[in-house]
Protein backbone atom coordinates (compact mmCIF):
# COMPACT_ATOMS: atom_id res chain seq x y z
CA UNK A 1 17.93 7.96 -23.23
CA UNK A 2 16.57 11.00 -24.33
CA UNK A 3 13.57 12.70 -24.63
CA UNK A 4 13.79 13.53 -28.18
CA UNK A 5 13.23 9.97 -28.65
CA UNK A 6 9.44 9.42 -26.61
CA UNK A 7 8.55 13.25 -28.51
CA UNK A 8 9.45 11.91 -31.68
CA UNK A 9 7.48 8.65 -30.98
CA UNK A 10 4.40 11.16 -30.02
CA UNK A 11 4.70 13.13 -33.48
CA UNK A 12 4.52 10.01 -35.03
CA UNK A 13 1.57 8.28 -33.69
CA UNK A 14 -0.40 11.56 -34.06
CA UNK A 15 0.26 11.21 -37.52
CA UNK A 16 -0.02 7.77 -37.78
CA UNK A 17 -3.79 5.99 -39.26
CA UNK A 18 -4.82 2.62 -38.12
CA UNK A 19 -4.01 0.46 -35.37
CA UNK A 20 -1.24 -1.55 -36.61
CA UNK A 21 0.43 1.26 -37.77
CA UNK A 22 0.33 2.53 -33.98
CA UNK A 23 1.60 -0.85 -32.56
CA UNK A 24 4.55 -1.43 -34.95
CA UNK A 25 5.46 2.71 -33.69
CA UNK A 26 5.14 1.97 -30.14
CA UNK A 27 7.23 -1.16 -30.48
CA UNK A 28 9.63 0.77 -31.81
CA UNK A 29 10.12 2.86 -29.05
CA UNK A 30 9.91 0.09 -26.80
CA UNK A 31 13.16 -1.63 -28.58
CA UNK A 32 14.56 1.82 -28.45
CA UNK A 33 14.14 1.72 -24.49
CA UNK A 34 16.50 0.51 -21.75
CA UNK A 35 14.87 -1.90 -19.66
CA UNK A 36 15.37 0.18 -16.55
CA UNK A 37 13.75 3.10 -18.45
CA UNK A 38 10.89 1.03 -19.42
CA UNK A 39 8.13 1.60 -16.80
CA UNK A 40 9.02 5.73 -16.61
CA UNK A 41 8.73 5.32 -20.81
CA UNK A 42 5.23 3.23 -20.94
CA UNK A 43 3.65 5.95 -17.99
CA UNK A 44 4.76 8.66 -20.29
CA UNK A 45 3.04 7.34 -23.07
CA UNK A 46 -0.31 7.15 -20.79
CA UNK A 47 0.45 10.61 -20.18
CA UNK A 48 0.98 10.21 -16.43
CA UNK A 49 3.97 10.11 -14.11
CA UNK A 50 2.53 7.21 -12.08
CA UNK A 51 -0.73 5.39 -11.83
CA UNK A 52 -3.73 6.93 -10.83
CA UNK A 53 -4.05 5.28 -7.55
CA UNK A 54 -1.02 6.84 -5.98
CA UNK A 55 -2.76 10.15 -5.90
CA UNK A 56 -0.22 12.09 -7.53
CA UNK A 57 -1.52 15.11 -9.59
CA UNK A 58 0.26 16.52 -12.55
CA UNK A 59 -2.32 18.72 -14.07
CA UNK A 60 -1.40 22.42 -14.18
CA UNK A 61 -3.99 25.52 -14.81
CA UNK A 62 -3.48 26.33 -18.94
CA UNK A 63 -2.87 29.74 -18.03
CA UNK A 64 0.01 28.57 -15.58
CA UNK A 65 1.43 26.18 -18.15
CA UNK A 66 0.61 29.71 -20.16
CA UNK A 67 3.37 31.76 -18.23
CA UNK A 68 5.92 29.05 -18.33
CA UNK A 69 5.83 29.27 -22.26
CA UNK A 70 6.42 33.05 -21.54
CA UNK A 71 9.26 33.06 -19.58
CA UNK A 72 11.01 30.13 -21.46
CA UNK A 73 10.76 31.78 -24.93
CA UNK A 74 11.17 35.71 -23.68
CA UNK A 75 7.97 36.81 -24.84
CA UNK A 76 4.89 38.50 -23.16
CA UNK A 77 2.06 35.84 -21.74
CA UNK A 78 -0.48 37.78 -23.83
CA UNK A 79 1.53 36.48 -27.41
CA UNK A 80 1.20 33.03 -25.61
CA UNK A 81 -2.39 32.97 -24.71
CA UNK A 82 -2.63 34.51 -28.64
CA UNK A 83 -1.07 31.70 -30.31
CA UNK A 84 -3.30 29.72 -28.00
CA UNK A 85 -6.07 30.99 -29.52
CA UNK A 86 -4.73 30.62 -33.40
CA UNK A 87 -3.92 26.90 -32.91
CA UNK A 88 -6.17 25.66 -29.78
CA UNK A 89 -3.50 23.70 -28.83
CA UNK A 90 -0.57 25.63 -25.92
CA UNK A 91 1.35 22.93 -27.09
CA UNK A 92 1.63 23.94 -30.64
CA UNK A 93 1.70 26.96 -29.20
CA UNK A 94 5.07 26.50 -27.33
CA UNK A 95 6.66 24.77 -30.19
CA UNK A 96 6.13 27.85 -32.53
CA UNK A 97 7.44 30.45 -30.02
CA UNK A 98 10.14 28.30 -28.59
CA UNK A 99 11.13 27.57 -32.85
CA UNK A 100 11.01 31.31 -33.25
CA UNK A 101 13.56 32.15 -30.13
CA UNK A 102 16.03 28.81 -31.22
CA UNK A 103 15.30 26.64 -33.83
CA UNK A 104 17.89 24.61 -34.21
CA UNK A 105 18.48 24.15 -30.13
CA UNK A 106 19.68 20.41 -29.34
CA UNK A 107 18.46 17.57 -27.73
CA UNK A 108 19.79 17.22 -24.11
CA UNK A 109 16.87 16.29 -21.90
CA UNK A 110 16.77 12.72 -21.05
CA UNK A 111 14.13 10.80 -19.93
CA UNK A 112 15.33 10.69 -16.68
CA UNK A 113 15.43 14.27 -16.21
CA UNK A 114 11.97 15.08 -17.46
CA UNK A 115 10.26 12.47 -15.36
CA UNK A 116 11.92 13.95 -12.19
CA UNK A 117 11.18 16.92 -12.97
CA UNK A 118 7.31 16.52 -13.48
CA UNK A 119 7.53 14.38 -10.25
CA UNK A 120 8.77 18.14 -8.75
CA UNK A 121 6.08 19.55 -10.24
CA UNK A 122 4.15 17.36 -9.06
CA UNK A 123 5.16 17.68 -5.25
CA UNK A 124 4.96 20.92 -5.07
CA UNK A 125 2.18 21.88 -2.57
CA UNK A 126 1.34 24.84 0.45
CA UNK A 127 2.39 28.31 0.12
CA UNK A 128 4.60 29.38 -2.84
CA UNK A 129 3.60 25.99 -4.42
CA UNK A 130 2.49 27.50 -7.75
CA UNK A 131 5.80 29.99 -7.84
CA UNK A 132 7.89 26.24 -7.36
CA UNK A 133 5.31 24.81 -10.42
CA UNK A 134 6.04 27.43 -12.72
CA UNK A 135 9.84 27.19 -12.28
CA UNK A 136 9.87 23.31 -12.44
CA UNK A 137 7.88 23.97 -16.20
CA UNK A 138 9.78 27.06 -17.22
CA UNK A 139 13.42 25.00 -16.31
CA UNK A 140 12.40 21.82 -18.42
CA UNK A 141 11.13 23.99 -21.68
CA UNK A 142 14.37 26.49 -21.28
CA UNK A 143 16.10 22.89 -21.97
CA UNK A 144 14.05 21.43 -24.58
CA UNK A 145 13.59 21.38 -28.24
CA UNK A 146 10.68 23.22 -29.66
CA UNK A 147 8.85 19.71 -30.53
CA UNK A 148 9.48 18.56 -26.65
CA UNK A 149 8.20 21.79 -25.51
CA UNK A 150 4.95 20.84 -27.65
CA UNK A 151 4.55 17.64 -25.31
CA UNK A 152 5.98 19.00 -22.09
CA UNK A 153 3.34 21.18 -21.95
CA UNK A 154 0.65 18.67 -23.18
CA UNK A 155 1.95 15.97 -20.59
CA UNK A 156 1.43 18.60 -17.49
CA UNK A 157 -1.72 19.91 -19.15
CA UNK A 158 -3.40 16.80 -19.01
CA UNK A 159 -3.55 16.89 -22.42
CA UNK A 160 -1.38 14.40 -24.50
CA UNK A 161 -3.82 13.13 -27.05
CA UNK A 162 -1.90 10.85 -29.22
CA UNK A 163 -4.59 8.45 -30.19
CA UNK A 164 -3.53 5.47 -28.46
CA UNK A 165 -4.91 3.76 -25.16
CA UNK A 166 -3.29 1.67 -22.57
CA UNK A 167 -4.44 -1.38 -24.94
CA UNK A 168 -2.33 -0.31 -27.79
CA UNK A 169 0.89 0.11 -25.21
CA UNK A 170 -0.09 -3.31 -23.96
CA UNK A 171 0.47 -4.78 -27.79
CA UNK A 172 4.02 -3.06 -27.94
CA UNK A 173 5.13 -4.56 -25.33
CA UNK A 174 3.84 -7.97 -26.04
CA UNK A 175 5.70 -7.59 -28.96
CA UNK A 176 9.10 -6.99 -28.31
CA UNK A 177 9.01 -8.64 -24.53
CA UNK A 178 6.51 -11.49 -24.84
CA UNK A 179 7.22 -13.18 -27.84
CA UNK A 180 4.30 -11.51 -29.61
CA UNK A 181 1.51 -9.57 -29.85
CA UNK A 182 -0.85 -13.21 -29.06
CA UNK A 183 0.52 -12.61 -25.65
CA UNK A 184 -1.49 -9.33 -24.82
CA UNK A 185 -3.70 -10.82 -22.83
CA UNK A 186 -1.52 -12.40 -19.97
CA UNK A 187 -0.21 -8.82 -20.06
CA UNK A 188 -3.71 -7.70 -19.83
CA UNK A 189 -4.90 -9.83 -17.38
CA UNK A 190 -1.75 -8.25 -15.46
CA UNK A 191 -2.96 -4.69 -15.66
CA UNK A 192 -6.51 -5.36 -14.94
CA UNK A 193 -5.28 -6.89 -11.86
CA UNK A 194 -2.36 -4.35 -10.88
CA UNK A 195 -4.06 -0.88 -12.79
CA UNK A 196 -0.37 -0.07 -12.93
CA UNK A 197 1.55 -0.34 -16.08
CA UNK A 198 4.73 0.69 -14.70
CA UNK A 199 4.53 -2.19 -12.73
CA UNK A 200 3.61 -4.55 -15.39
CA UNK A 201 6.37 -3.78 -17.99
CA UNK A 202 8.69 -3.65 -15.02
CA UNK A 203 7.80 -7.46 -14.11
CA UNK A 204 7.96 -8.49 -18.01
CA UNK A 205 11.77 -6.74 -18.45
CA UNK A 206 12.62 -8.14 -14.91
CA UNK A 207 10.99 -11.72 -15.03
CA UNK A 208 9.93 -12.90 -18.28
CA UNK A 209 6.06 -13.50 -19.49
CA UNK A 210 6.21 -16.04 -16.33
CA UNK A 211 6.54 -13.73 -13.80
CA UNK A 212 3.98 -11.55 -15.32
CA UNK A 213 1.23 -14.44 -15.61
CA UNK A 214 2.40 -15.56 -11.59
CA UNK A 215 1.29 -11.55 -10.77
CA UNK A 216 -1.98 -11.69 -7.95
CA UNK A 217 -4.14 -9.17 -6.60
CA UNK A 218 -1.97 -6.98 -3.96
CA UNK A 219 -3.41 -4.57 -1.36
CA UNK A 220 -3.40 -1.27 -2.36
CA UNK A 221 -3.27 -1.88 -6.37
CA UNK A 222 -7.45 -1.68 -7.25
CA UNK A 223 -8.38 -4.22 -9.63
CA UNK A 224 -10.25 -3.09 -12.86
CA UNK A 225 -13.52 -4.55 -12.93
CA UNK A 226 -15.14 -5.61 -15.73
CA UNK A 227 -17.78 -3.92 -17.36
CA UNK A 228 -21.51 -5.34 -19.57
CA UNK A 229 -21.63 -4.67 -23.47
CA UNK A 230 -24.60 -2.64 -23.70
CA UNK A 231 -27.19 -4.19 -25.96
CA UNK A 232 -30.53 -2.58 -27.57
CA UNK A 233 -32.71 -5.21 -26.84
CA UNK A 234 -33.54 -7.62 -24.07
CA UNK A 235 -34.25 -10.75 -26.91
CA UNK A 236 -30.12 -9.16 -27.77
CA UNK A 237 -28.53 -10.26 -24.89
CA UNK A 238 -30.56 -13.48 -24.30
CA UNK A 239 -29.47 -14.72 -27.36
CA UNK A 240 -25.77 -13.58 -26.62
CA UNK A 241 -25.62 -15.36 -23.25
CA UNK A 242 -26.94 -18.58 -24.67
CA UNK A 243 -31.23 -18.14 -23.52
CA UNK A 244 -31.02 -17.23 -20.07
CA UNK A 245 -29.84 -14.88 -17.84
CA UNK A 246 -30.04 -13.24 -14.29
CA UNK A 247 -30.19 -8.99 -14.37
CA UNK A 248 -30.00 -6.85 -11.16
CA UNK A 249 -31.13 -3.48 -10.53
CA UNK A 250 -28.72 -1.03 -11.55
CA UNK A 251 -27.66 1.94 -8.80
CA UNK A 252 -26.12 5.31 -9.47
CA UNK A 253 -23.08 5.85 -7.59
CA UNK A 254 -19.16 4.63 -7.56
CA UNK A 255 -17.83 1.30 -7.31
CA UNK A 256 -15.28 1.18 -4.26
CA UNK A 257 -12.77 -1.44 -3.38
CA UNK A 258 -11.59 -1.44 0.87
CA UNK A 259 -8.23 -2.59 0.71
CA UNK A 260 -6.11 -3.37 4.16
CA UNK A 261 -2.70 -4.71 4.45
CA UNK A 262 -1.60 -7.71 6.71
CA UNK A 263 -0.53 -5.21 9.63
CA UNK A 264 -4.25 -3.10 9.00
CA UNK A 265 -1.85 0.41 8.09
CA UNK A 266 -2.51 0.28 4.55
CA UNK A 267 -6.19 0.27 4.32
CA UNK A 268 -7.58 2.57 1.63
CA UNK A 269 -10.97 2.78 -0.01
CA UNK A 270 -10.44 3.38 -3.44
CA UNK A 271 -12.97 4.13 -6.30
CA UNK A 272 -12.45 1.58 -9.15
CA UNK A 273 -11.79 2.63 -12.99
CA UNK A 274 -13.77 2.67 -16.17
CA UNK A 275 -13.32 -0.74 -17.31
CA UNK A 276 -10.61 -3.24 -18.20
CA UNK A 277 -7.72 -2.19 -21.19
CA UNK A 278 -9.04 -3.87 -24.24
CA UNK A 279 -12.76 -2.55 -23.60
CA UNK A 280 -14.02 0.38 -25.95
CA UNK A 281 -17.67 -0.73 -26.05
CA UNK A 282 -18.20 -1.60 -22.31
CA UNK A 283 -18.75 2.29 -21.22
CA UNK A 284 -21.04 3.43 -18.24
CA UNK A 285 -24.14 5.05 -19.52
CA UNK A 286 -24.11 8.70 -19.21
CA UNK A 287 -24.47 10.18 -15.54
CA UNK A 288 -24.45 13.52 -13.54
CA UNK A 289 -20.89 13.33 -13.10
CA UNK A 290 -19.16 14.57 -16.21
CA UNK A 291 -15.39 12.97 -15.74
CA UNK A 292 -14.67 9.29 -16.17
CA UNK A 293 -14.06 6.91 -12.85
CA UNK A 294 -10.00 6.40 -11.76
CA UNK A 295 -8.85 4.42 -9.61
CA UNK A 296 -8.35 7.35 -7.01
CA UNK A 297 -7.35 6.38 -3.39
CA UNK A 298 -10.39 7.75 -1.33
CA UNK A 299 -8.96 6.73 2.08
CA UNK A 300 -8.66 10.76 2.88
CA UNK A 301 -12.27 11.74 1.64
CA UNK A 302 -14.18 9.81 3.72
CA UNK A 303 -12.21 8.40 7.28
CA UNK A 304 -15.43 7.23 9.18
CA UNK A 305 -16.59 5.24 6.25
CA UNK A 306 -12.82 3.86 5.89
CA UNK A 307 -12.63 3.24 9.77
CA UNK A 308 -16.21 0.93 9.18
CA UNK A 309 -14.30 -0.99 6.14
CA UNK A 310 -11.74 -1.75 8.08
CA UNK A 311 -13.41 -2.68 11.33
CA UNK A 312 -15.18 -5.22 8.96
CA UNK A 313 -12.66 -6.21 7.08
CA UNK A 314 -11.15 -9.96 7.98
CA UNK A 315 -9.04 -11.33 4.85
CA UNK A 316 -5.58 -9.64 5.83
CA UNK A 317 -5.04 -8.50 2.13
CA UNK A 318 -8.21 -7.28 1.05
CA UNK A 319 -10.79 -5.41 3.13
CA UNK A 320 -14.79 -6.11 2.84
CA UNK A 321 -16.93 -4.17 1.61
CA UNK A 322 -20.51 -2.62 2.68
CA UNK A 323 -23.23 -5.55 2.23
CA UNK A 324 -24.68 -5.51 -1.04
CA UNK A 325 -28.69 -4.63 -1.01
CA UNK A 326 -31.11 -7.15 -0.85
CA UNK A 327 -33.20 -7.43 -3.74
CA UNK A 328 -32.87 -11.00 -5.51
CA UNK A 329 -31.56 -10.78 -9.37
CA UNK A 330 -34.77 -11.29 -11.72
CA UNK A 331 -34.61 -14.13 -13.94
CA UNK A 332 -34.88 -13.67 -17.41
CA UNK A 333 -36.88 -16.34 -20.02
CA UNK A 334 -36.32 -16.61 -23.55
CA UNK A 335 -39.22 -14.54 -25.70
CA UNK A 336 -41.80 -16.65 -27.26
């Protein structure tokens, strides 16, 4: 399959207005995919070479991603960085210099190719690591068209923006694989439980809607938790929950899930994610830390704590977790 395909796909839902308009493109692309290519395709679209649990970092430097541009269309990193400036976007950037140098270059990248690639990126780490980077980035543009140079470099930038979220993937493959879009939610239910989409639309292609809706909590996959509507008004969310209602205090600080394999090898505190696909209202209220929660494997940032989670820990696939604090939940009456 190739690549020309998934960076036509991205033109096309950055042009696109209104959800439907996004699903019915995305399902496209879906129908367009061989099933073995399915789970590298529905990653890409997230903008990541694998979930955010398995720790692997794509995100080059702009001025990095900068010199690759250079080198790939012949020109000096200072006429990059300038066309940077004119269109605040390096990947608009790269798809006017790259037009400029060969505009009518073909398609030859597949899928394949590009994901392995950015997985070699991706690797590359210790001495000479950035040298290895720039190569990788400089090899894959050198190959591709100027509009896959646009999302090459927004894909290792971090910085895909097509206007879609992992809900709107979730539709497109309900679809074209589930026998409709009314079937979202046993897919979401899936990824809530999994945080890996790969995963999900590898089950669905593999197994069927059954062997997506059979899917459990594993070790090692964090499960999304779900997240409070935030209301105005006390008298709001009594009414909403039916007249009564329990509240806790709220702490700052990260939500962390201890998971431990059967054998006790695989334990690894992770820090859980925003909130489940489908939510846009359910946000955390602002706090000190300025980037949103992933579901980042922690096991390395803190081994004492992750030795006490696992000393503790007694179900074999899912570790315990530090004793919640004390204070009883108030109970809420109705208003008079």
């Amino acid at each position: 399959m190739r690549y020309e395909i998934v960076a036509e796909t991205y033109r096309d839902l950055e042009r696109a207005s209104g959800r439907l308009a996004l699903i019915e493109r995305l399902a496209e692309l879906v129908r367009q995919t061989p099933d073995e290519l399915l789970p590298t395709v529905c990653l890409l679209c997230q903008g990541q070479i694998a979930p955010d649990f398995a720790g692997v970092e794509l995100g080059l430097a702009e001025r990095l991603a900068a010199r690759a541009v250079a080198q790939a269309a012949g020109v000096p990193a200072e006429r990059v960085m300038a066309g940077l400036r004119d269109t605040g976007d390096l990947g608009l950037a790269a798809e006017q210099l790259l037009g400029e140098l060969d505009p009518d270059r073909s398609a030859t990248l597949e899928v394949g190719t590009v994901f392995d690639g950015l997985h070699e990126i991706a690797r590359a780490e210790g001495e000479g690591s950035q040298g290895r980077k720039l190569a990788g980035l400089t090899d894959l543009l050198g190959r591709a068209t100027p509009l896959e140079a646009r999302y090459l470099v927004r894909t290792v930038t971090g910085s895909l923006r097509l206007g879609i979220g992992t809900a709107t993937i979730l539709d497109a493959l309900a679809e074209v694989h589930a026998g409709g879009r009314k079937q979202r939610l046993i897919l979401e239910r899936a990824y809530n439980i999994c945080s890996d989409l790969s995963l999900v639309a590898a089950t669905l292609v593999g197994g069927g809607l059954a062997e997506v809706e059979a899917m459990r909590v594993r070790a090692g996959n964090p499960v999304r938790p779900m997240l409070a509507q935030r209301l105005s008004e006390s008298a709001e969310i009594l009414a909403k929950l039916g007249g009564t209602c329990a509240a806790e205090y709220k702490y700052d600080g990260i939500r962390v899930q201890a998971h431990r394999t059967a054998d006790g090898t695989g334990s690894s505190p992770m820090r859980a994610p925003t909130g489940p696909a489908t939510s846009r209202k359910a946000r955390p209220p602002p706090t000190s830390n300025s980037s949103a929660p992933k579901t980042e494997n922690r096991s390395g940032r803190g081994p004492e704590r992750s030795g006490a989670w696992i000393a503790k820990s007694t179900p074999p696939h899912l570790g315990s977790v530090p004793e919640p604090h004390t204070a009883k939940p108030k109970r809420m009456k109705p208003a008079e």
